[in-house]
PDB file of N, CA and C in Angstrom:
ATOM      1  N   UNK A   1     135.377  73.740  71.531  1.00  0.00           N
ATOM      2  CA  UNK A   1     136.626  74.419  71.861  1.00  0.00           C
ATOM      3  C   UNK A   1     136.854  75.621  70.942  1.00  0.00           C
ATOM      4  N   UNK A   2     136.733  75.492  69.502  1.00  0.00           N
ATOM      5  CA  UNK A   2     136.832  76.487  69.007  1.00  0.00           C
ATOM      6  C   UNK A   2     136.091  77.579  68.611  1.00  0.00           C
ATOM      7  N   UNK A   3     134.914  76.870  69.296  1.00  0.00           N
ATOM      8  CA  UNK A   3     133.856  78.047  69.819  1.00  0.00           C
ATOM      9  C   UNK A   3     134.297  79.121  71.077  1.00  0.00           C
ATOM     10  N   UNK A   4     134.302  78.313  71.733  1.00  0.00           N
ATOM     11  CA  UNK A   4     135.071  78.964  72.766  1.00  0.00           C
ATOM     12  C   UNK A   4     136.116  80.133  72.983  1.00  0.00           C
ATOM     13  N   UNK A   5     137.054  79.546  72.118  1.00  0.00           N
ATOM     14  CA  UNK A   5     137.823  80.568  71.523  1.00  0.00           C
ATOM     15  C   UNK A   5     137.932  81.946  70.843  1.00  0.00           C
ATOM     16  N   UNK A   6     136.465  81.843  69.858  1.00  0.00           N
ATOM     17  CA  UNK A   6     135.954  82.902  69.105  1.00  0.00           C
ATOM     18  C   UNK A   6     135.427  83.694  70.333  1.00  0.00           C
ATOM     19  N   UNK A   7     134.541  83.324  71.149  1.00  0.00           N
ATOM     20  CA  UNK A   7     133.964  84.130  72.038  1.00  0.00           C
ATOM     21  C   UNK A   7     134.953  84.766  72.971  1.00  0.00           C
ATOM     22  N   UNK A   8     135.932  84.181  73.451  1.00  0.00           N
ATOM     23  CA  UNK A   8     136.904  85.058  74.663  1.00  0.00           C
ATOM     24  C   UNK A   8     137.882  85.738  73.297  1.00  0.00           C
ATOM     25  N   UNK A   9     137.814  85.612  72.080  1.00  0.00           N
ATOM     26  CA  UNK A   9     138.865  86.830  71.450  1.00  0.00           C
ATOM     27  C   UNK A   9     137.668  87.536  70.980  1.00  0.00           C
ATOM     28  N   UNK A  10     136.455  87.603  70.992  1.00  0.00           N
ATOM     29  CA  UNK A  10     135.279  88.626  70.612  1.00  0.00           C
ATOM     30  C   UNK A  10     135.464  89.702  71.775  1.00  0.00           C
ATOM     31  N   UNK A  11     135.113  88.756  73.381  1.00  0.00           N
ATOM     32  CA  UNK A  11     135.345  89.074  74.694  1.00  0.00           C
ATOM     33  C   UNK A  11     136.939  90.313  74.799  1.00  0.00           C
ATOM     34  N   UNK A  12     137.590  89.349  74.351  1.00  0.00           N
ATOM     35  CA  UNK A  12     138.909  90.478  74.309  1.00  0.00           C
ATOM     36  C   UNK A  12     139.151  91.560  73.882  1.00  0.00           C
ATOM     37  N   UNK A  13     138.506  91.299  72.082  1.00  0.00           N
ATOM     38  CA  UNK A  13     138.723  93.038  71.208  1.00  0.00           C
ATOM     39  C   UNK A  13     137.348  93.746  72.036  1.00  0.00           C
ATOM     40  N   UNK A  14     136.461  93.536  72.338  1.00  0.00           N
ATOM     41  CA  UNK A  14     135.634  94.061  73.383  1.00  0.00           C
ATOM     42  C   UNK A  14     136.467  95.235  74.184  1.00  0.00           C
ATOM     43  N   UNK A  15     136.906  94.189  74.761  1.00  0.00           N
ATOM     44  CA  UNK A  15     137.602  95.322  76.376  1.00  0.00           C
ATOM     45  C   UNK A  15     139.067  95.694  75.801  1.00  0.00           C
ATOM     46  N   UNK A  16     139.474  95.147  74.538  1.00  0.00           N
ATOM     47  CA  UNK A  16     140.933  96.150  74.132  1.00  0.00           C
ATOM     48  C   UNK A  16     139.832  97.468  73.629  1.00  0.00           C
ATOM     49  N   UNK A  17     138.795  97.336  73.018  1.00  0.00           N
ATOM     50  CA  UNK A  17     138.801  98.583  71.687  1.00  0.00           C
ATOM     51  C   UNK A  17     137.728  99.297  73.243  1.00  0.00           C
ATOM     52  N   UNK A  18     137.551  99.465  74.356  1.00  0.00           N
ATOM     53  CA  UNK A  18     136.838 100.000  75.210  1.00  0.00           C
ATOM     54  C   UNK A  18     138.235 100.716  76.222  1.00  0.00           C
ATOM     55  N   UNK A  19     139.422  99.899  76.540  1.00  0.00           N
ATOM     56  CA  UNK A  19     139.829 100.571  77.210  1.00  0.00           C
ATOM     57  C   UNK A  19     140.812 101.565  76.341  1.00  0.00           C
ATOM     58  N   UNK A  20     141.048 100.898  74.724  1.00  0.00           N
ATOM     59  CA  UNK A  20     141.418 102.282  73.956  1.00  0.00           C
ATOM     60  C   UNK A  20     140.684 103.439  73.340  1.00  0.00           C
ATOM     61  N   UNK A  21     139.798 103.295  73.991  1.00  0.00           N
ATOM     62  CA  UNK A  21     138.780 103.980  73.906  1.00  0.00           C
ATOM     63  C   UNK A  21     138.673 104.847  75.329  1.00  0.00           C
ATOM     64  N   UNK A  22     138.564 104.510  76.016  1.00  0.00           N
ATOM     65  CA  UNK A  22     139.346 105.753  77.333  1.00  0.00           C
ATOM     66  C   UNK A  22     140.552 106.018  77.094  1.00  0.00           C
ATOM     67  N   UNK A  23     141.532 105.699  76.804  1.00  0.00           N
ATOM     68  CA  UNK A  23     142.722 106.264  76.802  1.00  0.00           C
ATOM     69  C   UNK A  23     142.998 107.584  75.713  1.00  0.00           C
ATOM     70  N   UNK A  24     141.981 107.077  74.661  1.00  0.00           N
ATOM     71  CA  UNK A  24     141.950 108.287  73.663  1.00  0.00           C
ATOM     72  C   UNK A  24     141.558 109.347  74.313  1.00  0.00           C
ATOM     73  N   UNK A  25     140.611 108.803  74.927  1.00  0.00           N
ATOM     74  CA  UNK A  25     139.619 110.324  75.764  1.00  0.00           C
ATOM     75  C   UNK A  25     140.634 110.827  76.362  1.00  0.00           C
ATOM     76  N   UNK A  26     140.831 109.994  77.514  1.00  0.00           N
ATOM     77  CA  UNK A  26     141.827 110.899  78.583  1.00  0.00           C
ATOM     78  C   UNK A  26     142.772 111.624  78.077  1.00  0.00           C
ATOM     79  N   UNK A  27     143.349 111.167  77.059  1.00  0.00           N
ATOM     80  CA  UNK A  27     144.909 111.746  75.982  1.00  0.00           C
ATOM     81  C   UNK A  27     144.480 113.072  75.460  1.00  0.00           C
ATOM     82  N   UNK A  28     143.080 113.246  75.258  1.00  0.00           N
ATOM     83  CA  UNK A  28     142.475 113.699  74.250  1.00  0.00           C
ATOM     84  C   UNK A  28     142.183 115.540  75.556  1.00  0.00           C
ATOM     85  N   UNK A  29     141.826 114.827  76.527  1.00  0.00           N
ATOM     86  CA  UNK A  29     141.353 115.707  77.473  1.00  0.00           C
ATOM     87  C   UNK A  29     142.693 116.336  78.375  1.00  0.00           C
ATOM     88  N   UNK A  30     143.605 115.801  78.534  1.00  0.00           N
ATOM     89  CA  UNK A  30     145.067 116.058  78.541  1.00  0.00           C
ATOM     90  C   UNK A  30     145.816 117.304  77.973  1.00  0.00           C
ATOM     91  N   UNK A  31     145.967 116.889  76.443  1.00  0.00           N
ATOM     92  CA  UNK A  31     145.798 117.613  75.756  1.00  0.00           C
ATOM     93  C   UNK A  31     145.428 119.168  75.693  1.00  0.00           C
ATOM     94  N   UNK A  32     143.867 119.039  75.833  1.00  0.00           N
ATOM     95  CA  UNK A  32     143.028 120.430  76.009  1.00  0.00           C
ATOM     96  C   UNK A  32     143.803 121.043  76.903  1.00  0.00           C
ATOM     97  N   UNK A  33     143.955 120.020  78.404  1.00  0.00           N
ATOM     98  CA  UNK A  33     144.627 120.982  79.034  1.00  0.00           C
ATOM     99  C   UNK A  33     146.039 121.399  79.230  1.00  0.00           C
ATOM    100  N   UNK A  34     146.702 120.939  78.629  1.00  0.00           N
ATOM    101  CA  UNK A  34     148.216 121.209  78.050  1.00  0.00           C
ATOM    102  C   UNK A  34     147.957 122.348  77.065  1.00  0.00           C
ATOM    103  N   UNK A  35     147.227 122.512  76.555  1.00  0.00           N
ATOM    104  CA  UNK A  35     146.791 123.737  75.019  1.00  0.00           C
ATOM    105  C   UNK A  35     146.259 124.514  76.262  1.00  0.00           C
ATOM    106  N   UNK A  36     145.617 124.494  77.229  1.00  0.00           N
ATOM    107  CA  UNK A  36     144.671 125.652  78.067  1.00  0.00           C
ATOM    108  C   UNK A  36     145.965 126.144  79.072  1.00  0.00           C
ATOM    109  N   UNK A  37     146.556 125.365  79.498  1.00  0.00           N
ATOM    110  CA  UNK A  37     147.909 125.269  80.279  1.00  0.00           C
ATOM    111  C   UNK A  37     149.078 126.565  79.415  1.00  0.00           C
ATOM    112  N   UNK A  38     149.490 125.964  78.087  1.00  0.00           N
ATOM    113  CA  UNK A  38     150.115 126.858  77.702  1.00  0.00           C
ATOM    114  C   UNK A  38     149.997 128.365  77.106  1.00  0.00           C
ATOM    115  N   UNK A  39     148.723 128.626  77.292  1.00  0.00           N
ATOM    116  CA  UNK A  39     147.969 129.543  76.870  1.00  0.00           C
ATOM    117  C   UNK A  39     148.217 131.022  78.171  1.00  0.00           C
ATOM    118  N   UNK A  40     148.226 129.997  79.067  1.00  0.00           N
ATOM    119  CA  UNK A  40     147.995 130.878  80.561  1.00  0.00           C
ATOM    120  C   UNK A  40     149.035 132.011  80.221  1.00  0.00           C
ATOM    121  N   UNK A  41     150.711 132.272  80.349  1.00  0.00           N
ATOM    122  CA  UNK A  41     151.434 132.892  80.667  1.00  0.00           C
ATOM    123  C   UNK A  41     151.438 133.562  80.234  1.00  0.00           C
ATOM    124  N   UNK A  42     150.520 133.616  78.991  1.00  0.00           N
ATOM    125  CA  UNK A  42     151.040 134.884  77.520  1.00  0.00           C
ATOM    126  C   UNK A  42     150.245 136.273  78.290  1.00  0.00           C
ATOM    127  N   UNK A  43     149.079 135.698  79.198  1.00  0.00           N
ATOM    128  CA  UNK A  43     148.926 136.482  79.846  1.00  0.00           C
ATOM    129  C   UNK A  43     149.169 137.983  81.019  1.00  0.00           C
ATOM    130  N   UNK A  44     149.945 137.111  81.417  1.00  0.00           N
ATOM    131  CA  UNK A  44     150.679 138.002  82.440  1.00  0.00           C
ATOM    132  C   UNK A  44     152.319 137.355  82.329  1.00  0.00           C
ATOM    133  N   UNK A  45     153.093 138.415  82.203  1.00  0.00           N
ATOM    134  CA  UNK A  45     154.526 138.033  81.814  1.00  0.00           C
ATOM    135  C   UNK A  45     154.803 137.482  83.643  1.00  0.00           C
ATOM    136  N   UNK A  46     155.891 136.232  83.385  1.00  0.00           N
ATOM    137  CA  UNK A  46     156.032 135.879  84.733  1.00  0.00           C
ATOM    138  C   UNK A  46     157.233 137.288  85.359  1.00  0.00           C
ATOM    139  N   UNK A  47     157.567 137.982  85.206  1.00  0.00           N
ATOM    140  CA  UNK A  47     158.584 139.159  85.360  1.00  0.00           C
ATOM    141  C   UNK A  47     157.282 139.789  86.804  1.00  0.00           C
ATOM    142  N   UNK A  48     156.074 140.476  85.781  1.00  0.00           N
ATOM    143  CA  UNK A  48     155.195 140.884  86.845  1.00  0.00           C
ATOM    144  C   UNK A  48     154.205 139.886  87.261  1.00  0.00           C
ATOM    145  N   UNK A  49     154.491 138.709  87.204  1.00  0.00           N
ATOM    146  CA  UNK A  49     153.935 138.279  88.666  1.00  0.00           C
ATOM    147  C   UNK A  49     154.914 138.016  89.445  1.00  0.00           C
ATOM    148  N   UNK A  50     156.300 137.998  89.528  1.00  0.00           N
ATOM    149  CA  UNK A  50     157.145 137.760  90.577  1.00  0.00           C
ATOM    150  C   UNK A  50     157.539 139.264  91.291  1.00  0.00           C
ATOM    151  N   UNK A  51     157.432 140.461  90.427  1.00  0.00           N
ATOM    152  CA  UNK A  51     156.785 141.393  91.052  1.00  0.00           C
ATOM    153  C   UNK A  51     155.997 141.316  92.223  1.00  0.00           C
ATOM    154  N   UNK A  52     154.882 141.399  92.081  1.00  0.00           N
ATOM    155  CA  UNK A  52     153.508 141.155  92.589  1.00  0.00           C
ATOM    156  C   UNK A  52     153.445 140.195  93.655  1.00  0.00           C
ATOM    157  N   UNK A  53     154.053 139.090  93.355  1.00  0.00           N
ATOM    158  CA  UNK A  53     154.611 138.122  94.292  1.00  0.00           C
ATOM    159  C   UNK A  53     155.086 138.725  95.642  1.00  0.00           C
ATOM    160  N   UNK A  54     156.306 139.440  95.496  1.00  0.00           N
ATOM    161  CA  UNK A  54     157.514 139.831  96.428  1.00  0.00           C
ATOM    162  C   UNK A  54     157.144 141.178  96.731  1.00  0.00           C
ATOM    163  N   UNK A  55     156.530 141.686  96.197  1.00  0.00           N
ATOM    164  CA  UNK A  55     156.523 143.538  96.342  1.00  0.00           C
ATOM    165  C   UNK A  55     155.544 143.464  97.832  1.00  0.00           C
ATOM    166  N   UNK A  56     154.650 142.918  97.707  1.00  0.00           N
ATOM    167  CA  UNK A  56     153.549 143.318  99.308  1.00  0.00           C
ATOM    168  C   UNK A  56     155.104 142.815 100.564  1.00  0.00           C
ATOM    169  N   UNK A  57     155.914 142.445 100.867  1.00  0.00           N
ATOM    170  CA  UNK A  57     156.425 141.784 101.779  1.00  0.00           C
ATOM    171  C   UNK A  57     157.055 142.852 102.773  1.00  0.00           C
ATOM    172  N   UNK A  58     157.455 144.095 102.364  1.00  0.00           N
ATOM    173  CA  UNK A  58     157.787 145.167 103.023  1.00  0.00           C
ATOM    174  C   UNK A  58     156.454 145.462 103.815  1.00  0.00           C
ATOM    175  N   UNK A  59     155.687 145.753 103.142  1.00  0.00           N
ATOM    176  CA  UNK A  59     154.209 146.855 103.754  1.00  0.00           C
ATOM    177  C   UNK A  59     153.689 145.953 104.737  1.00  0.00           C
ATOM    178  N   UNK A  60     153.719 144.592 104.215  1.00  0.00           N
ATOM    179  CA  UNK A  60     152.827 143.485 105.250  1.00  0.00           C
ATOM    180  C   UNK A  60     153.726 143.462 106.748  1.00  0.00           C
ATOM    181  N   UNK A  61     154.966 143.970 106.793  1.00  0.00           N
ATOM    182  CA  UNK A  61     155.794 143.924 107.491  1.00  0.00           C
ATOM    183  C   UNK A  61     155.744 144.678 108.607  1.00  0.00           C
ATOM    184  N   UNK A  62     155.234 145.796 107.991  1.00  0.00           N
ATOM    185  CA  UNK A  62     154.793 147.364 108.566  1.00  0.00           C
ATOM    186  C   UNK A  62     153.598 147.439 109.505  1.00  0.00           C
ATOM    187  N   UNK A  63     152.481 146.379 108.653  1.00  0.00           N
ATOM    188  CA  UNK A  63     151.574 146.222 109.082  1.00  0.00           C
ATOM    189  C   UNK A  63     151.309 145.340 109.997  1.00  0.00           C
ATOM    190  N   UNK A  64     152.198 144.669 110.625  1.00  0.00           N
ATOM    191  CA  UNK A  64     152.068 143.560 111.398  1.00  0.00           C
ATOM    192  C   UNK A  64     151.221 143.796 112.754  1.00  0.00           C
ATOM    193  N   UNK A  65     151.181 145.185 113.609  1.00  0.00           N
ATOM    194  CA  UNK A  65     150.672 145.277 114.473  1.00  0.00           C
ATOM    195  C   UNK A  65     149.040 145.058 113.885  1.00  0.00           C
ATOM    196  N   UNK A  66     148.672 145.188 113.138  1.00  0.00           N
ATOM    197  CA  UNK A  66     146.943 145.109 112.827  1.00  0.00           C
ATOM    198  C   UNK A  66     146.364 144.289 113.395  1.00  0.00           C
ATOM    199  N   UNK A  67     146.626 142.966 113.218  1.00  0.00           N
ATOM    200  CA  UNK A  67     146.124 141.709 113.684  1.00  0.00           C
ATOM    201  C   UNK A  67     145.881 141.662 115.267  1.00  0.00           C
ATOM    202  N   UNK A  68     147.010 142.470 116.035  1.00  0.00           N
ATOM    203  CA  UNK A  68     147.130 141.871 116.973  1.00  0.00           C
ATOM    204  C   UNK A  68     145.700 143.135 117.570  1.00  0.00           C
ATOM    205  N   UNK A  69     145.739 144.210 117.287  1.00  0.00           N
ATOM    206  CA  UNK A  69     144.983 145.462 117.657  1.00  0.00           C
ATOM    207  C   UNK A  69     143.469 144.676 117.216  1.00  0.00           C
ATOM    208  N   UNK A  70     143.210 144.447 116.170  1.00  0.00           N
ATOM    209  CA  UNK A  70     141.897 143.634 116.126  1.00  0.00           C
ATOM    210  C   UNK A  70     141.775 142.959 116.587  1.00  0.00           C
ATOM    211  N   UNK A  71     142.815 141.857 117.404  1.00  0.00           N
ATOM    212  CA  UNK A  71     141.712 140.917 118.074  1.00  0.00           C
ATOM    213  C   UNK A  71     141.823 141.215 119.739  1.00  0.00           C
ATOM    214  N   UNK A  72     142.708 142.695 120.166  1.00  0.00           N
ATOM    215  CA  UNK A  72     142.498 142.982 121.575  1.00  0.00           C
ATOM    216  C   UNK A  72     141.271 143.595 121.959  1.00  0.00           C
ATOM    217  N   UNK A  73     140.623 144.411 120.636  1.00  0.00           N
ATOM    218  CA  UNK A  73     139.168 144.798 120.175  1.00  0.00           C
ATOM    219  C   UNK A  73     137.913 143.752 120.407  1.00  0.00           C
ATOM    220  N   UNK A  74     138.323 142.742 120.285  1.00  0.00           N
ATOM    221  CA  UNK A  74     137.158 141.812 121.099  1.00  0.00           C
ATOM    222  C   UNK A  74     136.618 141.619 119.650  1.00  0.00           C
ATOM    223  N   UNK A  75     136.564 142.172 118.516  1.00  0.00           N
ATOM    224  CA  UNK A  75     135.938 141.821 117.581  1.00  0.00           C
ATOM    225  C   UNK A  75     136.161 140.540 117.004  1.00  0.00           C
ATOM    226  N   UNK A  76     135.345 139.665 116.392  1.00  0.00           N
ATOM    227  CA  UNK A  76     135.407 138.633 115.872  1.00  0.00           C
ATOM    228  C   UNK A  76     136.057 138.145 114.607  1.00  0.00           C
ATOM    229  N   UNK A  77     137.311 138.579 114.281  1.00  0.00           N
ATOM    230  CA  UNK A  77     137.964 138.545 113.559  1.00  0.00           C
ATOM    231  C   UNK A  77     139.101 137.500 113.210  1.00  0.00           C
ATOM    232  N   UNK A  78     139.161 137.240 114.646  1.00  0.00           N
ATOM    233  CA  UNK A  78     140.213 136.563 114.535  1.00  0.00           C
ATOM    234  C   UNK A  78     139.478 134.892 115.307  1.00  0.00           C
ATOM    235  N   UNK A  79     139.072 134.135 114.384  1.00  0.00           N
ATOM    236  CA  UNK A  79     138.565 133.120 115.121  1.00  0.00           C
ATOM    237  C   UNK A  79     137.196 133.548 116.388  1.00  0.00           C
ATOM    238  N   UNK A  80     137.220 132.957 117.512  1.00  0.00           N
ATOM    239  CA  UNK A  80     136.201 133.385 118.509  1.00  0.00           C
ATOM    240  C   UNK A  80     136.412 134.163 119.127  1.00  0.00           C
ATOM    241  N   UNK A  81     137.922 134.823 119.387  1.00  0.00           N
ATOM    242  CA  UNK A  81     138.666 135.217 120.289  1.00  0.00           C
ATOM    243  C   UNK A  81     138.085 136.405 120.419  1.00  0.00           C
ATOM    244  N   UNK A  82     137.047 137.471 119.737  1.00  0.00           N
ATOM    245  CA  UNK A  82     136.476 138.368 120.149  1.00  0.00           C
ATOM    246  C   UNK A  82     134.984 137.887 121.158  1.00  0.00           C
ATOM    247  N   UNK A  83     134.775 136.925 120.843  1.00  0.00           N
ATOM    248  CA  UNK A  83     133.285 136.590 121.573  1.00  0.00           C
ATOM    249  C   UNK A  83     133.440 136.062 122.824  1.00  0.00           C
ATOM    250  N   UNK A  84     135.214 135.271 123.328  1.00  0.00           N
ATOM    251  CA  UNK A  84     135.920 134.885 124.599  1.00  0.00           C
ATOM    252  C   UNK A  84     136.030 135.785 125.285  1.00  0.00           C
ATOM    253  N   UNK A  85     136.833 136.750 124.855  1.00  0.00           N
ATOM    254  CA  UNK A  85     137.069 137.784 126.182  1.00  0.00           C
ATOM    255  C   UNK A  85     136.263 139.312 125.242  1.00  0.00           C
ATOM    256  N   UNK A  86     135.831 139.119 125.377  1.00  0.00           N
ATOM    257  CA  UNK A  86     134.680 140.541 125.499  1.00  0.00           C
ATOM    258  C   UNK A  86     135.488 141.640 126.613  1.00  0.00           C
ATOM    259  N   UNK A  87     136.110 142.703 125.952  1.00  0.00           N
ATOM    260  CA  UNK A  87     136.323 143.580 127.025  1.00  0.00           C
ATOM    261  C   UNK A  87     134.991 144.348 127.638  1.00  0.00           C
ATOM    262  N   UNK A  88     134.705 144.507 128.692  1.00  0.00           N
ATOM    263  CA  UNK A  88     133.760 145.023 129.493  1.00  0.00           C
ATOM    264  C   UNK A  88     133.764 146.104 129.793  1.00  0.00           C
TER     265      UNK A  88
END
């Protein structure tokens, strides 16, 4: 019996010191990316990317006929729909 015993608490610190042993990792790798994460913005101020964001929304607006002119073109641009009706 008290053999027994020794072996399932050997068995135990086993799989405690293995699964704290992933958890370090993962914490560990977390981390990195919380440090790689906060690193990002210093980059580009969020001011001009919400710029950048919102500014195309006029022109794209303007431009709306494009799409439709390319795919009355038969060209393959838009899905198959140039290779379906092929103007003749």
């Amino acid at each position: 019996m008290q053999k027994q015993l020794k072996d399932l608490e050997l068995k135990f610190i086993s799989v405690v010191s293995g699964i704290q042993s992933n958890v370090n990792q993962r914490f560990a790798d977390i981390m990195k990316k919380l440090d790689y994460l906060s690193l990002q913005p210093s980059f580009s101020l969020p001011p001009q990317v919400q710029q950048f964001l919102y500014h195309p929304f006029p022109t794209s607006q303007q431009n709306n006929h494009q799409p439709n002119n390319v795919r009355e073109r038969g060209n393959g641009y838009r899905g198959r729909g140039g290779i379906r009706y092929l103007k003749v």
